[in-house]
Protein backbone atom coordinates (compact mmCIF):
# COMPACT_ATOMS: atom_id res chain seq x y z
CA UNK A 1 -24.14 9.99 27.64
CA UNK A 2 -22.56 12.90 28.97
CA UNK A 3 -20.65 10.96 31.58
CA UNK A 4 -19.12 8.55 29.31
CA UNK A 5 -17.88 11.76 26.92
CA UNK A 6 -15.85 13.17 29.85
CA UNK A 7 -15.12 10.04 31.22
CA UNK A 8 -13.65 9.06 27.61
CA UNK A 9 -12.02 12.67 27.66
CA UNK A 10 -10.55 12.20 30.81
CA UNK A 11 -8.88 9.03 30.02
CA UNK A 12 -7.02 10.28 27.12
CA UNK A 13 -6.18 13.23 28.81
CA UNK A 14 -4.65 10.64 31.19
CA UNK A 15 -2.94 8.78 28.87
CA UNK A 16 -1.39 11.71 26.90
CA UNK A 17 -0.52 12.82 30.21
CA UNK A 18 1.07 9.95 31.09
CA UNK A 19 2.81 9.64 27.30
CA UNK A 20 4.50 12.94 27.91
CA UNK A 21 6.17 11.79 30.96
CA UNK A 22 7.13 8.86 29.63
CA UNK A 23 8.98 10.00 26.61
CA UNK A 24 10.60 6.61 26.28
CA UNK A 25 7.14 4.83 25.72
CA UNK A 26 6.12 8.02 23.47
CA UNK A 27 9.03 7.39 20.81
CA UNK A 28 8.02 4.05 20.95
CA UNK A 29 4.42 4.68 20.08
CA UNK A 30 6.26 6.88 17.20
CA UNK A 31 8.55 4.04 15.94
CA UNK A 32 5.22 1.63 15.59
CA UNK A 33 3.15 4.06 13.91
CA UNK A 34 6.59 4.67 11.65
CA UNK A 35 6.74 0.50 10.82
CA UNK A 36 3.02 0.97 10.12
CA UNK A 37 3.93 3.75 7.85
CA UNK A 38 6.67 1.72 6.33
CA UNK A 39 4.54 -1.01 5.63
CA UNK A 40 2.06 0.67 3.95
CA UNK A 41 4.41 2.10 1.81
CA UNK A 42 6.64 -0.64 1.16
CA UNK A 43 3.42 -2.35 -0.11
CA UNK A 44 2.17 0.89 -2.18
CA UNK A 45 5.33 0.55 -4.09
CA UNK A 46 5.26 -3.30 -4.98
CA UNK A 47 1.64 -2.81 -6.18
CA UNK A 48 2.97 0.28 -8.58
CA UNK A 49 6.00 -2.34 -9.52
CA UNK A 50 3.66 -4.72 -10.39
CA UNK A 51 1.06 -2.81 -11.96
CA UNK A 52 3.71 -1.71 -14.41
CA UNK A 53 4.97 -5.37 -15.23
CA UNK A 54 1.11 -6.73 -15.90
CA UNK A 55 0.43 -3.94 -17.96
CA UNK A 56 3.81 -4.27 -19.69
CA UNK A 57 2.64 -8.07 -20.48
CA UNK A 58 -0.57 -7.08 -21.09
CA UNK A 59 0.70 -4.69 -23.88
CA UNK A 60 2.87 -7.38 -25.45
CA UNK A 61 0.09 -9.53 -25.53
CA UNK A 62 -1.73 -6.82 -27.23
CA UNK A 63 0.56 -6.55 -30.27
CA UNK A 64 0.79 -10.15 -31.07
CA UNK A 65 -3.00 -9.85 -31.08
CA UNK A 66 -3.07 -6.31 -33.58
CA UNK A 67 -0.57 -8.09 -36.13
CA UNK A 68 -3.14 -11.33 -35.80
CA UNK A 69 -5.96 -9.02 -36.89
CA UNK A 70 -3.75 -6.61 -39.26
CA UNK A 71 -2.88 -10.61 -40.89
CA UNK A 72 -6.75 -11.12 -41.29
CA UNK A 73 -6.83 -7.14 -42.68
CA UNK A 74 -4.97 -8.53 -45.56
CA UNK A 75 -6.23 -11.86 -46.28
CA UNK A 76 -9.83 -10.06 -46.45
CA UNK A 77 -8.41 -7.47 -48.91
CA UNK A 78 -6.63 -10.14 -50.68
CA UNK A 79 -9.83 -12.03 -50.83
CA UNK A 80 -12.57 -8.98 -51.55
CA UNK A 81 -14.34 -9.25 -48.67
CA UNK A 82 -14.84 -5.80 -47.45
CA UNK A 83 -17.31 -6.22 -45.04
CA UNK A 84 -14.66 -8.30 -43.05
CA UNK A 85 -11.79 -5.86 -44.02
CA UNK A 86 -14.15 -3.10 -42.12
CA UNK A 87 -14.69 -5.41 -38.81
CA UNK A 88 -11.22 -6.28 -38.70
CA UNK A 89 -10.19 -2.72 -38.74
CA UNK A 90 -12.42 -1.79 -36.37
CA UNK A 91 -11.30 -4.76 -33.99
CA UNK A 92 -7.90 -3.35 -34.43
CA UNK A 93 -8.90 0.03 -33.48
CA UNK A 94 -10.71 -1.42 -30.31
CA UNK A 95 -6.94 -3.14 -30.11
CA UNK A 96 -5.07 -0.42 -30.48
CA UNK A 97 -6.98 1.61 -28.29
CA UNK A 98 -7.09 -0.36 -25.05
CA UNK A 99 -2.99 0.01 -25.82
CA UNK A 100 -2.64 3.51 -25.18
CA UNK A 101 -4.77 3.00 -22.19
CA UNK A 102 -2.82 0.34 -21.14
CA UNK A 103 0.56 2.38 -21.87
CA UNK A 104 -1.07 5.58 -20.51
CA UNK A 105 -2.16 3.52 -16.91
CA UNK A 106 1.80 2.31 -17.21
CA UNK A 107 3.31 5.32 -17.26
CA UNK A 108 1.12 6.86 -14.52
CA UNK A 109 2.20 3.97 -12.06
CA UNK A 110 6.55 4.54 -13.71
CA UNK A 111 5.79 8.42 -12.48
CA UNK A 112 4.18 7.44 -8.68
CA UNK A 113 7.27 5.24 -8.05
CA UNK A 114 9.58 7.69 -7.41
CA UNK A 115 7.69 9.68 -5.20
CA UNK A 116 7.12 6.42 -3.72
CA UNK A 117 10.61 6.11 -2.80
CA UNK A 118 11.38 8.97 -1.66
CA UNK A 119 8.62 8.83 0.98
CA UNK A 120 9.98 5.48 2.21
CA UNK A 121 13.47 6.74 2.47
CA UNK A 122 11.98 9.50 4.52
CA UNK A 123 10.33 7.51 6.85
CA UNK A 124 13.45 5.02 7.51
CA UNK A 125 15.93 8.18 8.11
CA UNK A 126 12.94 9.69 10.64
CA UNK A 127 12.88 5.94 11.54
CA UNK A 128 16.47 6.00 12.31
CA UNK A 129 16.53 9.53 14.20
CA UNK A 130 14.19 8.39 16.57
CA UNK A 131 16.00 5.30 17.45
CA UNK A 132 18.56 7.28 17.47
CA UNK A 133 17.16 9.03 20.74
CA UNK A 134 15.81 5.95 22.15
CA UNK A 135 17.92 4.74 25.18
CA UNK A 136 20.13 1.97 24.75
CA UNK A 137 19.15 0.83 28.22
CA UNK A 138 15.18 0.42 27.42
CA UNK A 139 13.59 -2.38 26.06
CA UNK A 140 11.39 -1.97 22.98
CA UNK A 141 7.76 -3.08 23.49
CA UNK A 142 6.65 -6.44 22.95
CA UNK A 143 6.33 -6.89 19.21
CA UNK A 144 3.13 -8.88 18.17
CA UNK A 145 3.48 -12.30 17.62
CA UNK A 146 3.14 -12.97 13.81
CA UNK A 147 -0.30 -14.17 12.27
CA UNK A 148 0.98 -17.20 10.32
CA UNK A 149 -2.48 -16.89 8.25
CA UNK A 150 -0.43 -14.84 5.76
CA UNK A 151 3.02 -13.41 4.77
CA UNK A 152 1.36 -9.78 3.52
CA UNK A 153 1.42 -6.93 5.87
CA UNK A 154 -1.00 -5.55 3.23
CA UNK A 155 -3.39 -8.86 4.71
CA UNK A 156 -6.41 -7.11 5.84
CA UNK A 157 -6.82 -9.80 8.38
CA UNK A 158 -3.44 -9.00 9.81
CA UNK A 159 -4.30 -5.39 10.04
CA UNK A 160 -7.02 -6.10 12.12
CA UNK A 161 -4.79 -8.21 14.27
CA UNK A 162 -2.58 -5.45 14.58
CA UNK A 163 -4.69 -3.14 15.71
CA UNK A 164 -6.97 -5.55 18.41
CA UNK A 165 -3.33 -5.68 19.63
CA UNK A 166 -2.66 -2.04 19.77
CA UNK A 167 -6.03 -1.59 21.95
CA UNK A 168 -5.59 -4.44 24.11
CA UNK A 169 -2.07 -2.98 25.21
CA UNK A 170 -3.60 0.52 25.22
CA UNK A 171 -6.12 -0.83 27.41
CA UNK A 172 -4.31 -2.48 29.87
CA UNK A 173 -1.76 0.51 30.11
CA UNK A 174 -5.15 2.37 30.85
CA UNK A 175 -5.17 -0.43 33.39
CA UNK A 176 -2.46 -0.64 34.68
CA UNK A 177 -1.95 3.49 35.95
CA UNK A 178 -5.82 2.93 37.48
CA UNK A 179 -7.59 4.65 35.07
């Protein structure tokens, strides 16, 4: 067991080794993790986006439904039926309710977005600095080829991809400097 620790140690020591004096294949290490970063991100904020229109609709939904049931409030008064005026209140209480949850789970994802934002700009201008120092002259590495299984980078069958793609190359670097 021992020998495979400090074989395993050795290797990265190798590759990190080997990463430093290539700085070119370091910043492009730092430009995928970056996209991956991006990504992730990118896909944070649509879900907040969307989480505030479906609970937006879900809200408007939920008035139509409290004026249904403040209707029925009144035709039960109307008719002396107190025993459904009390249910109906109640169900409009239940109603009314689940709204401020609804607008209180809205307003949490309005106040995530920003910070949302701001955390993607900051990875697109670190992003662009490090391109910035990449050499015109190299080539970036061979992107992935594109799982046509889905569109989402948020797929978590594309992640998976992604990273069996990540470790194969990783591996045959390894490989390739006879480690």
């Amino acid at each position: 067991m021992t020998f495979f620790k400090d074989l395993h140690s050795f290797l990265e020591q190798r590759l990190e080794d080997v990463i430093r004096a290539n700085p070119q294949l370091e910043l492009n290490l730092l430009l995928m993790e970056l996209d991956d970063q991006e990504r992730q991100t990118q896909d944070l904020y649509l879900k907040l986006q969307q989480e505030v229109h479906e609970c937006e609709q879900q809200i408007l939904n939920l008035v139509s439904e409290i004026r249904r049931w403040r209707d029925r409030i009144q035709t039960a008064t109307a008719a002396h039926r107190p025993d459904l005026v009390k249910v109906a209140q109640q169900r409009e209480a239940q109603l009314r309710q689940r709204g401020q949850e609804l607008w209180t789970q809205r307003l949490n994802a309005l106040n995530q977005l920003p910070a949302t934002e701001q955390l993607l700009a900051k990875i697109r201008d670190r992003r662009q600095e490090l391109q910035r120092r990449v050499p015109r002259a190299s080539t970036p590495p061979p992107s992935p080829p594109p799982f046509t299984g889905s569109n989402s980078p948020s797929d978590p069958l594309e992640a998976e991809f992604h990273r069996l793609e990540l470790q194969t190359a990783l591996e045959e670097l390894k490989r390739s400097m006879g480690l």
